[in-house]
PDB file of N, CA and C in Angstrom:
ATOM      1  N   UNK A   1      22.757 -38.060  -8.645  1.00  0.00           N
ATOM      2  CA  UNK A   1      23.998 -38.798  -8.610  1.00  0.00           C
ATOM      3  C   UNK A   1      24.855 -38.389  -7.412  1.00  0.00           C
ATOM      4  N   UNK A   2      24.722 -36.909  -7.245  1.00  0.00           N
ATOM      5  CA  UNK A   2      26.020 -36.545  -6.059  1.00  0.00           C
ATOM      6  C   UNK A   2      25.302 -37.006  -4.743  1.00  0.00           C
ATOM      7  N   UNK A   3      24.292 -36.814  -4.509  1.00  0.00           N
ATOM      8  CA  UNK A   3      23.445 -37.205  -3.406  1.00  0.00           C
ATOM      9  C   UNK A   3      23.801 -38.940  -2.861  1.00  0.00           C
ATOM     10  N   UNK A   4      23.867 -39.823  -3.669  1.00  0.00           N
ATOM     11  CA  UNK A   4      24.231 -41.405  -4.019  1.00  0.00           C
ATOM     12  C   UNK A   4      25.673 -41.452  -3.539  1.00  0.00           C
ATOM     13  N   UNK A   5      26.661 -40.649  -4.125  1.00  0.00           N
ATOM     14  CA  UNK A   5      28.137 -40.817  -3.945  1.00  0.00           C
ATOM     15  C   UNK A   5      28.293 -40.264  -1.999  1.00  0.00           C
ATOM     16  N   UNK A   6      27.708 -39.096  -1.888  1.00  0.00           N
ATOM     17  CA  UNK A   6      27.842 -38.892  -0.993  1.00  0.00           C
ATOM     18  C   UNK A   6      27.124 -40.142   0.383  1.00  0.00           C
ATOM     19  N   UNK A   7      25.861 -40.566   0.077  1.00  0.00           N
ATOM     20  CA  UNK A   7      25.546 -41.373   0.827  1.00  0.00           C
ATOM     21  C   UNK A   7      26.246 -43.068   1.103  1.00  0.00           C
ATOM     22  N   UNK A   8      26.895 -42.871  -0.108  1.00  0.00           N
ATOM     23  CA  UNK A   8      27.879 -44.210  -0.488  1.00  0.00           C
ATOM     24  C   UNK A   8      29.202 -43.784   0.534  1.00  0.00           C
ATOM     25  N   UNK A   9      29.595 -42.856   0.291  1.00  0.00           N
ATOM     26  CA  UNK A   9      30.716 -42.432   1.045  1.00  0.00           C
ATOM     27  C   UNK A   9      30.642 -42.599   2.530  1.00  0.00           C
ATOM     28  N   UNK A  10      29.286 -41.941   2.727  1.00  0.00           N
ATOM     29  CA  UNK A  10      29.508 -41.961   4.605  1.00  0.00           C
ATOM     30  C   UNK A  10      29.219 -43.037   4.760  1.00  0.00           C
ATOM     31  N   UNK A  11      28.320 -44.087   4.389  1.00  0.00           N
ATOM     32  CA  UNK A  11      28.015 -45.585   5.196  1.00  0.00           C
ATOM     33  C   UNK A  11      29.734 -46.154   4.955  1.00  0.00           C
ATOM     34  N   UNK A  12      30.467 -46.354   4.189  1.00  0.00           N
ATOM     35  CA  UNK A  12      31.792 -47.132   3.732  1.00  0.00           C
ATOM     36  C   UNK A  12      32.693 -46.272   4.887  1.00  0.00           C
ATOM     37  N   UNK A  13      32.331 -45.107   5.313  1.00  0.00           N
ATOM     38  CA  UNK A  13      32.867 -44.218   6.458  1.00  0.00           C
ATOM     39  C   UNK A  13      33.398 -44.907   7.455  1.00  0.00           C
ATOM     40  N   UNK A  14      31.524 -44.693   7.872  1.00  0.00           N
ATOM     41  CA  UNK A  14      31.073 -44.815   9.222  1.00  0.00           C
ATOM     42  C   UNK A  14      30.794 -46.928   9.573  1.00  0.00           C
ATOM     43  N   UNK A  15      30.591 -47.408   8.517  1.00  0.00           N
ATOM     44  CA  UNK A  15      30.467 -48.678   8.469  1.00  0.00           C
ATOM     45  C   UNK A  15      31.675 -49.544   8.699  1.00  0.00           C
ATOM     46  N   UNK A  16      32.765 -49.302   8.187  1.00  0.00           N
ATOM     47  CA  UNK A  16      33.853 -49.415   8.391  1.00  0.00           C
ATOM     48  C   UNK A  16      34.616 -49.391   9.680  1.00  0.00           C
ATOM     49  N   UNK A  17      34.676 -47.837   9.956  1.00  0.00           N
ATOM     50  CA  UNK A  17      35.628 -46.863  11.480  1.00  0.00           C
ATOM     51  C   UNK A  17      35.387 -47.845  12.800  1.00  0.00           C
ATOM     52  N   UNK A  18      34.143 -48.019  12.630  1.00  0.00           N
ATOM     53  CA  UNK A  18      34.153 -48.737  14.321  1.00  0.00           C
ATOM     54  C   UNK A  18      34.832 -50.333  14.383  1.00  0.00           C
ATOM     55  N   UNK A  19      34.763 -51.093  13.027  1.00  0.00           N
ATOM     56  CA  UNK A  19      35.344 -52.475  12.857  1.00  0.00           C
ATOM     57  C   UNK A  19      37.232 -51.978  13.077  1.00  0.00           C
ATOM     58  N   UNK A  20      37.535 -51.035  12.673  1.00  0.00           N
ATOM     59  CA  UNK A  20      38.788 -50.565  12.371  1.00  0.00           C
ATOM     60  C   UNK A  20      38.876 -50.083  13.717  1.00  0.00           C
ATOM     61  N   UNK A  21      38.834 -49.840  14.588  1.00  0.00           N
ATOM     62  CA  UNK A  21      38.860 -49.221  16.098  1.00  0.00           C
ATOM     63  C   UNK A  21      38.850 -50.265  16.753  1.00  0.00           C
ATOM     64  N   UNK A  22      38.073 -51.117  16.621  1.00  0.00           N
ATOM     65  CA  UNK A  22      38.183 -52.253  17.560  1.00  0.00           C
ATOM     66  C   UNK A  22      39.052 -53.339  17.011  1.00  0.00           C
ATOM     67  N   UNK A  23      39.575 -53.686  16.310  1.00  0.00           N
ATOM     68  CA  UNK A  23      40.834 -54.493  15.997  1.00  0.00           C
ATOM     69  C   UNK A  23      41.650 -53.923  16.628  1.00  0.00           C
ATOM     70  N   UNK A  24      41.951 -52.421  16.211  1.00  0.00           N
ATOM     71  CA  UNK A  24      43.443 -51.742  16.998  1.00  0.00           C
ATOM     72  C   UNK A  24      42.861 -52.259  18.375  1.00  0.00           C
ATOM     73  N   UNK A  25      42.083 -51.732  18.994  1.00  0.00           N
ATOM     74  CA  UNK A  25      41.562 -51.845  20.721  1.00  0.00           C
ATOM     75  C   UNK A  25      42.301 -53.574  20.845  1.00  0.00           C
ATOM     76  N   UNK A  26      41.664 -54.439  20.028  1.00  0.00           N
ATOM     77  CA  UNK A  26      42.138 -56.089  20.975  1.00  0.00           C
ATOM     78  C   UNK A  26      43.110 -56.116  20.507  1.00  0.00           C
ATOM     79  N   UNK A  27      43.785 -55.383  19.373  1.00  0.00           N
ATOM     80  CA  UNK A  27      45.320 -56.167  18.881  1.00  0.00           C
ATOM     81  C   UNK A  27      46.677 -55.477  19.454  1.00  0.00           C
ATOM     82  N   UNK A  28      46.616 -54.250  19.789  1.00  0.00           N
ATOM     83  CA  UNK A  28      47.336 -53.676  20.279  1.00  0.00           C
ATOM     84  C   UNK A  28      47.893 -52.893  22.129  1.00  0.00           C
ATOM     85  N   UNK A  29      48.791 -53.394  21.747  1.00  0.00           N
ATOM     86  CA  UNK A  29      48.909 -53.224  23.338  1.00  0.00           C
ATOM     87  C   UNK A  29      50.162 -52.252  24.217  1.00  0.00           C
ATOM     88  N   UNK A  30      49.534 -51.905  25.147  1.00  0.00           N
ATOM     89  CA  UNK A  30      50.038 -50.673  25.736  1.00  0.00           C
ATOM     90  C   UNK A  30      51.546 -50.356  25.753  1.00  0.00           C
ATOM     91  N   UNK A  31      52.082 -49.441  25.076  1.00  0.00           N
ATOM     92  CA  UNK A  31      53.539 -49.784  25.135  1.00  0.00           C
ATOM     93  C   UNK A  31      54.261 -48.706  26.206  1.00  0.00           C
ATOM     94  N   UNK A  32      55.387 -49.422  26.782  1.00  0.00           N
ATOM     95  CA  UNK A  32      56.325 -48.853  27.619  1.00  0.00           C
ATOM     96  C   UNK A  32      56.041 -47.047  27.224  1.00  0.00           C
ATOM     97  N   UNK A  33      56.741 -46.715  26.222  1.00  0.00           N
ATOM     98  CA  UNK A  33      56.465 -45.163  26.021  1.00  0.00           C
ATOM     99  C   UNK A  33      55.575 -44.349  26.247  1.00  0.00           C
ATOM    100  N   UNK A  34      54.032 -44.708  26.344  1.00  0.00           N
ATOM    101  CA  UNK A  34      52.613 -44.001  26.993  1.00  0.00           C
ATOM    102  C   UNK A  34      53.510 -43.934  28.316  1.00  0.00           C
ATOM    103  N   UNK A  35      53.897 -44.700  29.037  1.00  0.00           N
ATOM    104  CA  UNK A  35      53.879 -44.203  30.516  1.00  0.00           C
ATOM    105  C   UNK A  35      55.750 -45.143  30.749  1.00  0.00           C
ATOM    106  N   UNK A  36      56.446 -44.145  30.474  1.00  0.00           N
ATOM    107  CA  UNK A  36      57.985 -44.501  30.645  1.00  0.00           C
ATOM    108  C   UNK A  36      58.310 -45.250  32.723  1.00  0.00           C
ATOM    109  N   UNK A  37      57.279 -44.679  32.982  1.00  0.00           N
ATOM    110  CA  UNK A  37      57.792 -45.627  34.751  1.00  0.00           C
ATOM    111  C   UNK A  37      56.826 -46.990  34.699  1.00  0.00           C
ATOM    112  N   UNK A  38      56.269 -47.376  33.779  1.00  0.00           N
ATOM    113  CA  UNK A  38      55.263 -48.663  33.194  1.00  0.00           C
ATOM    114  C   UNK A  38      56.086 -49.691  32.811  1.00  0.00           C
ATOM    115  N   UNK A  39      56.593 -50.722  33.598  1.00  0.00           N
ATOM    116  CA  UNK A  39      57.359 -51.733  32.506  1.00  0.00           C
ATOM    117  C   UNK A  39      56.402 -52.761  32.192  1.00  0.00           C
ATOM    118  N   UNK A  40      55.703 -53.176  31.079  1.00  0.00           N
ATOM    119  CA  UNK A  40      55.266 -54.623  31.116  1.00  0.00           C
ATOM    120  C   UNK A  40      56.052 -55.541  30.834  1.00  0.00           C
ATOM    121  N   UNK A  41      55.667 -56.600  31.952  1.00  0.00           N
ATOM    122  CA  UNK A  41      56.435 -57.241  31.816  1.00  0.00           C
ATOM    123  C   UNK A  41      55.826 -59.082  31.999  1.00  0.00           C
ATOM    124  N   UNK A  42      56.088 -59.845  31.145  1.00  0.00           N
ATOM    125  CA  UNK A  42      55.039 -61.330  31.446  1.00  0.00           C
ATOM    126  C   UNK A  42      55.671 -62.012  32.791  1.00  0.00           C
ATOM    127  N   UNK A  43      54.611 -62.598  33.319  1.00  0.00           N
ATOM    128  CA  UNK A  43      55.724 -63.895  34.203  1.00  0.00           C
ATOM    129  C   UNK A  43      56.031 -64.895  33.743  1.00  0.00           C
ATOM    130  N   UNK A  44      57.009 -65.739  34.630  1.00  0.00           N
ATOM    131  CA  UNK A  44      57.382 -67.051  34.117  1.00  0.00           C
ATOM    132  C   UNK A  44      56.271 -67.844  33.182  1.00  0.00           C
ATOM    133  N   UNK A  45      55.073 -67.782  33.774  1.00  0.00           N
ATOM    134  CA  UNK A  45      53.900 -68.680  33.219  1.00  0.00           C
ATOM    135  C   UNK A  45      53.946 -68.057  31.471  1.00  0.00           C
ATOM    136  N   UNK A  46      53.354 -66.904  32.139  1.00  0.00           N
ATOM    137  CA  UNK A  46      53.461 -66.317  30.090  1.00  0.00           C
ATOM    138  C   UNK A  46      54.939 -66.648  29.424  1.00  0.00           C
ATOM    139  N   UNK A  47      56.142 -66.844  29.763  1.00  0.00           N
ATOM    140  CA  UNK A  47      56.936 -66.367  29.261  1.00  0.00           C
ATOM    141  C   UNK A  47      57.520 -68.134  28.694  1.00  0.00           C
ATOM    142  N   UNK A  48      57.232 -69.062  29.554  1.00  0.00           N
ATOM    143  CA  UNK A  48      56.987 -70.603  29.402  1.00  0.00           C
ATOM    144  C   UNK A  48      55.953 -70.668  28.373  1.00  0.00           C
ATOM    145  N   UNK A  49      55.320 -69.850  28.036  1.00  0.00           N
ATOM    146  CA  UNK A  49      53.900 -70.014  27.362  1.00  0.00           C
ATOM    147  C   UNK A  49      53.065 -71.501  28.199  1.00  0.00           C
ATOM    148  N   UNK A  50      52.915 -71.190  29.186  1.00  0.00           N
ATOM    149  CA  UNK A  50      52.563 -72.599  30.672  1.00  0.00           C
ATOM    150  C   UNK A  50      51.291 -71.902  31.126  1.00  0.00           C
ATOM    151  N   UNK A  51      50.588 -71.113  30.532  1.00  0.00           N
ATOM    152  CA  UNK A  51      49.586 -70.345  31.593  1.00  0.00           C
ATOM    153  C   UNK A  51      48.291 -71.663  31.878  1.00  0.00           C
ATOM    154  N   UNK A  52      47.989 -71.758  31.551  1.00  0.00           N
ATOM    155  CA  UNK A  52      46.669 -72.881  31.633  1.00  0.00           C
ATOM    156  C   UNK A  52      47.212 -73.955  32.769  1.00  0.00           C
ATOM    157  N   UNK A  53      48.463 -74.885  32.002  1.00  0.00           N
ATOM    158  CA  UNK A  53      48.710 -75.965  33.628  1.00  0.00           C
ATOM    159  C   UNK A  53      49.412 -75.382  34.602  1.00  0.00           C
ATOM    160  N   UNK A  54      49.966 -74.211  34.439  1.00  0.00           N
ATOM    161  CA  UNK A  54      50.474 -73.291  35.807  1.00  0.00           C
ATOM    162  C   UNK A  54      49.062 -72.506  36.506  1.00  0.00           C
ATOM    163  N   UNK A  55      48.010 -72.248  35.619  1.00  0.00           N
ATOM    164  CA  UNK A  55      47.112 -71.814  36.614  1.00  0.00           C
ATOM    165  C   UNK A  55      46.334 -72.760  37.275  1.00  0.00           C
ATOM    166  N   UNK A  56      45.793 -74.095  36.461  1.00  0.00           N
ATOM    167  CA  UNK A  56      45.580 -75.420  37.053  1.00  0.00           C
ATOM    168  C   UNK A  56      46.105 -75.539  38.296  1.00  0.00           C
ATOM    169  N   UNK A  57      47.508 -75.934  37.961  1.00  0.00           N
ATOM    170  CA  UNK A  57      48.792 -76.184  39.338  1.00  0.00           C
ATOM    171  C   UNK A  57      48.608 -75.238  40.291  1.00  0.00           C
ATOM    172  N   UNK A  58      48.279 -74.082  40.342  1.00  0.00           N
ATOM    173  CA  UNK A  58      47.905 -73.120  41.257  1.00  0.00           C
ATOM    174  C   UNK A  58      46.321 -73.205  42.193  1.00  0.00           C
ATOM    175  N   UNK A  59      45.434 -73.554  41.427  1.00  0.00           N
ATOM    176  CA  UNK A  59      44.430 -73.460  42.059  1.00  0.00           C
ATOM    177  C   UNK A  59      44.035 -74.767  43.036  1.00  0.00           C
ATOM    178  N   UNK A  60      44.979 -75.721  42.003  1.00  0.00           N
ATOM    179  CA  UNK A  60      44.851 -77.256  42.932  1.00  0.00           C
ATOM    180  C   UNK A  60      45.815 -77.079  44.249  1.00  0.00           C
ATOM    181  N   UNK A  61      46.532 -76.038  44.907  1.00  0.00           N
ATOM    182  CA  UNK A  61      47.371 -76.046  46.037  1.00  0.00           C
ATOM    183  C   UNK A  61      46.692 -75.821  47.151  1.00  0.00           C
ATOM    184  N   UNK A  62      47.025 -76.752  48.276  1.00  0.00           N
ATOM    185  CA  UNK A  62      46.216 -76.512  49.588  1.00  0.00           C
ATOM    186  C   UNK A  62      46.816 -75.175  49.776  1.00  0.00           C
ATOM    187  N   UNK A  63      45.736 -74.668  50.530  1.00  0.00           N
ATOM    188  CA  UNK A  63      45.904 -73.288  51.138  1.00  0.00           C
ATOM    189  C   UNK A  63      47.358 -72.906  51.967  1.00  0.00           C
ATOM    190  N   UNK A  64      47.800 -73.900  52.472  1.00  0.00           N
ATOM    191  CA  UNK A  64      49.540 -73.562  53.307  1.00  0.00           C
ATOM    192  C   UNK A  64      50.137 -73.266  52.520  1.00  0.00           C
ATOM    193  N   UNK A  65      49.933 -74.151  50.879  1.00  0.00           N
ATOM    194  CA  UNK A  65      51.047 -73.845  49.715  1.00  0.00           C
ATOM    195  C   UNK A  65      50.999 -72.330  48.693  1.00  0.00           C
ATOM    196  N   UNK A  66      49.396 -72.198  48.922  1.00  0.00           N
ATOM    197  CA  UNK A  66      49.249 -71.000  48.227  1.00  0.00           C
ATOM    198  C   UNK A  66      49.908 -69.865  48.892  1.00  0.00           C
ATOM    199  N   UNK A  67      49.459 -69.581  49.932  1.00  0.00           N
ATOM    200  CA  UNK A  67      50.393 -68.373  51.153  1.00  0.00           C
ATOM    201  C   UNK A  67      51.923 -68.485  50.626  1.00  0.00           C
ATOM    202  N   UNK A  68      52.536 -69.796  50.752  1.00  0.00           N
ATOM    203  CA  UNK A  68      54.382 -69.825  50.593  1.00  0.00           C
ATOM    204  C   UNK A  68      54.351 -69.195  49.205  1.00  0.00           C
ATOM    205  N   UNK A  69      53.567 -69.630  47.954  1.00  0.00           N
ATOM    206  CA  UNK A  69      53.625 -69.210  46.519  1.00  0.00           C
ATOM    207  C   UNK A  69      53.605 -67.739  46.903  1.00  0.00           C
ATOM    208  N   UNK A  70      52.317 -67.333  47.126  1.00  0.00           N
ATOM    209  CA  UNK A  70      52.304 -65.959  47.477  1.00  0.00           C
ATOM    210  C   UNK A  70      53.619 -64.908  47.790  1.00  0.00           C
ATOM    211  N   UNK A  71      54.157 -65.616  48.977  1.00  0.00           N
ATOM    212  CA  UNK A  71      54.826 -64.716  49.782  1.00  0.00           C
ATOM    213  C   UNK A  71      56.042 -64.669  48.573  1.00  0.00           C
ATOM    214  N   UNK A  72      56.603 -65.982  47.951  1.00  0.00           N
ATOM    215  CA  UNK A  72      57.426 -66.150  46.875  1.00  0.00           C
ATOM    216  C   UNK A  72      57.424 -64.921  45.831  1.00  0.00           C
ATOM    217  N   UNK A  73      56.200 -65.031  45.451  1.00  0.00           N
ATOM    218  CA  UNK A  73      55.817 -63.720  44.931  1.00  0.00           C
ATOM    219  C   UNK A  73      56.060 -62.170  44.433  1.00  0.00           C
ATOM    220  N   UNK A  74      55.558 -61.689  45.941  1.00  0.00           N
ATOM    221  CA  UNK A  74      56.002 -61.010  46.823  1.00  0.00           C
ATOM    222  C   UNK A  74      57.118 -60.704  46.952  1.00  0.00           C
ATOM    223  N   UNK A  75      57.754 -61.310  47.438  1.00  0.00           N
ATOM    224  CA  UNK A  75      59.476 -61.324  47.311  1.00  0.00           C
ATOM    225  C   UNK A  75      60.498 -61.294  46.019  1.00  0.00           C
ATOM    226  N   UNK A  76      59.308 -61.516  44.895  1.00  0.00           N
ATOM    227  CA  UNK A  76      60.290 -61.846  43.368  1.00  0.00           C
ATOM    228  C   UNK A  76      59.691 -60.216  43.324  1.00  0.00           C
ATOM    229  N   UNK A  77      58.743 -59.760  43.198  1.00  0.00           N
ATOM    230  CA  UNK A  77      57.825 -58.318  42.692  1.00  0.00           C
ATOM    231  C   UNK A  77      58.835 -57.356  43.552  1.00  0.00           C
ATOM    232  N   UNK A  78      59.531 -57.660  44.748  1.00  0.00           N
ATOM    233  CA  UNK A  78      60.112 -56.333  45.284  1.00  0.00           C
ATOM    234  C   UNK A  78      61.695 -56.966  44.932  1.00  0.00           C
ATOM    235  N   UNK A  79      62.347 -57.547  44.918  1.00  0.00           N
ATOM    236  CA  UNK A  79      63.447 -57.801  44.137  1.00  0.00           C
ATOM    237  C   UNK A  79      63.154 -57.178  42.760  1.00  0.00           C
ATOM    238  N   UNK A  80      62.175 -57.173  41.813  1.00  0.00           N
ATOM    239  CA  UNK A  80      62.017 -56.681  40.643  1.00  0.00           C
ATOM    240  C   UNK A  80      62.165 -55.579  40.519  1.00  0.00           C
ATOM    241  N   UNK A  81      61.612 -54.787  41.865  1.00  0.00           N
ATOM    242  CA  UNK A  81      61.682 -53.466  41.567  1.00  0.00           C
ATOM    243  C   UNK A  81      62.802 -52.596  42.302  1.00  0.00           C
ATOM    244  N   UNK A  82      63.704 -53.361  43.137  1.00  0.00           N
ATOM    245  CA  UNK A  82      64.905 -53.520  43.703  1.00  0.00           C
ATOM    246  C   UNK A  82      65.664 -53.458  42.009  1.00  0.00           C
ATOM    247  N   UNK A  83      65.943 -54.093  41.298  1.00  0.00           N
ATOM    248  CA  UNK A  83      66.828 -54.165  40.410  1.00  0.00           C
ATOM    249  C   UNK A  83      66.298 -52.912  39.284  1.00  0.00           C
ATOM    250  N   UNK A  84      65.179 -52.903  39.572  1.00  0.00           N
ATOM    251  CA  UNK A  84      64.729 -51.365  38.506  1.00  0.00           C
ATOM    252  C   UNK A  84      65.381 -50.030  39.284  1.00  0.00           C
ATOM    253  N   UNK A  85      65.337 -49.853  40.265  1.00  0.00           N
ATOM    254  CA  UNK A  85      65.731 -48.684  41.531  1.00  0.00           C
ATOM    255  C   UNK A  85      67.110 -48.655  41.055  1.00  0.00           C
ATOM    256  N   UNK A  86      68.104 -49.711  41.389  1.00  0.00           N
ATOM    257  CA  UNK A  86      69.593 -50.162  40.862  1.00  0.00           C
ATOM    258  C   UNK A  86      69.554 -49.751  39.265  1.00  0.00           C
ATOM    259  N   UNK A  87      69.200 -50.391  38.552  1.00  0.00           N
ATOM    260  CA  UNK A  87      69.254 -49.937  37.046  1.00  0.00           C
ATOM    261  C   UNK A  87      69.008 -48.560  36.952  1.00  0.00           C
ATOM    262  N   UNK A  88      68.061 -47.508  37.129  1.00  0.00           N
ATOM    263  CA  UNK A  88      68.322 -46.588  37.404  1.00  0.00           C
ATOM    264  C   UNK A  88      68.863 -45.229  38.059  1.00  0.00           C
ATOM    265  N   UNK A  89      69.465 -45.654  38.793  1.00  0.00           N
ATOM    266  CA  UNK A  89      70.413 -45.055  39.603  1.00  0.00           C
ATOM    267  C   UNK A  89      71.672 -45.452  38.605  1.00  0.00           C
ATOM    268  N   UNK A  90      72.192 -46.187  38.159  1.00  0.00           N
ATOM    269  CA  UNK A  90      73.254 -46.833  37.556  1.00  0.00           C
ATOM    270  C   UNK A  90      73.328 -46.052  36.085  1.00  0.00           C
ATOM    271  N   UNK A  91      72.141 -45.446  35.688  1.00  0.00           N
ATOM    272  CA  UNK A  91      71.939 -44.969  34.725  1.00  0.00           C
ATOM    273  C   UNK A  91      72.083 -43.478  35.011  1.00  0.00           C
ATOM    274  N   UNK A  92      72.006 -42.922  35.866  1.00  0.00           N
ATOM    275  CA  UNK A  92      72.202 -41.488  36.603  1.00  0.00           C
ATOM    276  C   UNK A  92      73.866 -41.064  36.644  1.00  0.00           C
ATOM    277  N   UNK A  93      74.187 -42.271  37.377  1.00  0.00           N
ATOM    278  CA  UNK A  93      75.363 -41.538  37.287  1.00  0.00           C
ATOM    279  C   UNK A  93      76.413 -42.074  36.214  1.00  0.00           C
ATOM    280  N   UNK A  94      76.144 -42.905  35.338  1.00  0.00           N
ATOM    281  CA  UNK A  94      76.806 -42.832  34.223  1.00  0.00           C
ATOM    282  C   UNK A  94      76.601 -41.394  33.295  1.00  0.00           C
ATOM    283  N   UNK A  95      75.110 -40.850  33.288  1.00  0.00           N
ATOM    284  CA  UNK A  95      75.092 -40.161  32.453  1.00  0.00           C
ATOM    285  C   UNK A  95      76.106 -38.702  33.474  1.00  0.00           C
ATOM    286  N   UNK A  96      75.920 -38.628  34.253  1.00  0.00           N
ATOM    287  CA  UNK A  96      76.163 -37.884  35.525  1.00  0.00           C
ATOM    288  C   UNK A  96      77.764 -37.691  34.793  1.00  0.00           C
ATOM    289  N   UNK A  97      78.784 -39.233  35.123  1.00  0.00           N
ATOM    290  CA  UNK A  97      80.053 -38.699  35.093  1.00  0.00           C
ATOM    291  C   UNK A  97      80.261 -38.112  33.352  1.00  0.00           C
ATOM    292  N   UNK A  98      79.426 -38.617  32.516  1.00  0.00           N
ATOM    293  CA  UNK A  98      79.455 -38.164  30.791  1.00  0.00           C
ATOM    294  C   UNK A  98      79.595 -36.795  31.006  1.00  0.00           C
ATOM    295  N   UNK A  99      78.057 -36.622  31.399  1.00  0.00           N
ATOM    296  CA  UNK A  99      78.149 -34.714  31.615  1.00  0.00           C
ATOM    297  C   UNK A  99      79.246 -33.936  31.916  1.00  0.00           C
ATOM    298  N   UNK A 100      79.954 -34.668  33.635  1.00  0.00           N
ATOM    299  CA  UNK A 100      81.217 -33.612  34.213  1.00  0.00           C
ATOM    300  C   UNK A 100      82.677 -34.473  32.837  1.00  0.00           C
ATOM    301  N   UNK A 101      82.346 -34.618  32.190  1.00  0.00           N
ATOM    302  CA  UNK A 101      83.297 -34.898  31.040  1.00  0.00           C
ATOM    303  C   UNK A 101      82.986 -34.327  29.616  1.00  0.00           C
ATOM    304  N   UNK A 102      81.385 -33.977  29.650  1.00  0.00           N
ATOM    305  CA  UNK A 102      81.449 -33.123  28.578  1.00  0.00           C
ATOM    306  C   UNK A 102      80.954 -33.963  27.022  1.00  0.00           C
ATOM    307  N   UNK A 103      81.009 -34.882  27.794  1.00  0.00           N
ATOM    308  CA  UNK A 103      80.570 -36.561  26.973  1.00  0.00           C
ATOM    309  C   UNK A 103      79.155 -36.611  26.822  1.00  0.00           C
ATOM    310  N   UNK A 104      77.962 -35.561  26.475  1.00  0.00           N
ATOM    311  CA  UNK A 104      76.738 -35.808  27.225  1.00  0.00           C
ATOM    312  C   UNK A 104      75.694 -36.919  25.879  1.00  0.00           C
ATOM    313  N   UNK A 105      74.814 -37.259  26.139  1.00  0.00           N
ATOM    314  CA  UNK A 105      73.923 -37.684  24.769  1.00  0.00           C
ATOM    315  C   UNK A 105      74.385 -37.272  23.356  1.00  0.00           C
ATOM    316  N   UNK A 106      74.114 -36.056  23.257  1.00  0.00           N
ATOM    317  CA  UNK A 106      74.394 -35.432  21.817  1.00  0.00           C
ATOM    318  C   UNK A 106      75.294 -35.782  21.146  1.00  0.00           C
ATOM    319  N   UNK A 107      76.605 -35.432  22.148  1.00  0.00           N
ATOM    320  CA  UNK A 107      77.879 -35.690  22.070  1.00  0.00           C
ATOM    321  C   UNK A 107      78.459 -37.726  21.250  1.00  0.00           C
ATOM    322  N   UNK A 108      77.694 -38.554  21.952  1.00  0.00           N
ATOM    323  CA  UNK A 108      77.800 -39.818  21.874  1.00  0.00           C
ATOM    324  C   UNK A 108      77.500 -40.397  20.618  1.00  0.00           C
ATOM    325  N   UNK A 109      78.189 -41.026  19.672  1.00  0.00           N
ATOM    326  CA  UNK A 109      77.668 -41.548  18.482  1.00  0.00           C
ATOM    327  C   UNK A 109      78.530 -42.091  17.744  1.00  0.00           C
TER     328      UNK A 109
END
């Protein structure tokens, strides 16, 4: 009998663990906190929920238009990280003047 329970046990284990590993793996997704300088973040397309006729619309562009999209791009990705640089700095010295006031985290509530 114990021989049975035990062999019952590990297949319901081991039969199981890997179906249960791979759900978490496709369902879950990387969050900001693993890596705090990580923002995810969707683009317009995801965020329209538009991905399919925005990638359509993309691939049908003559090549002059793709470069301008591009460079568009380009220019939104370093503005993005222009306003992250600003947001944090902005966040420095707020906490900055708290501190020389004595006001720090702990303190706040």
């Amino acid at each position: 009998m114990r021989p049975i329970l035990l062999t019952t046990f590990a297949a319901l284990l081991f039969g199981v663990t890997p179906f249960a590993s791979f759900a978490a793996s496709v369902g879950a997704r990387p969050t900001a906190t693993a890596n705090p300088s990580i923002v995810l973040v969707d683009g317009w397309w995801e965020q329209e929920h538009r991905e399919q006729p925005a990638r359509d619309g993309y691939f049908r562009l003559p090549p002059r238009r793709v470069a301008e999209y591009n460079r568009l791009q380009a220019e939104i990705n370093q503005l993005q990280r222009q306003r992250t640089e600003i947001d944090l700095r902005l966040a420095r010295a707020l906490r900055a003047q708290h501190e020389m006031l004595g006001m720090g985290d702990r303190d706040r509530r």
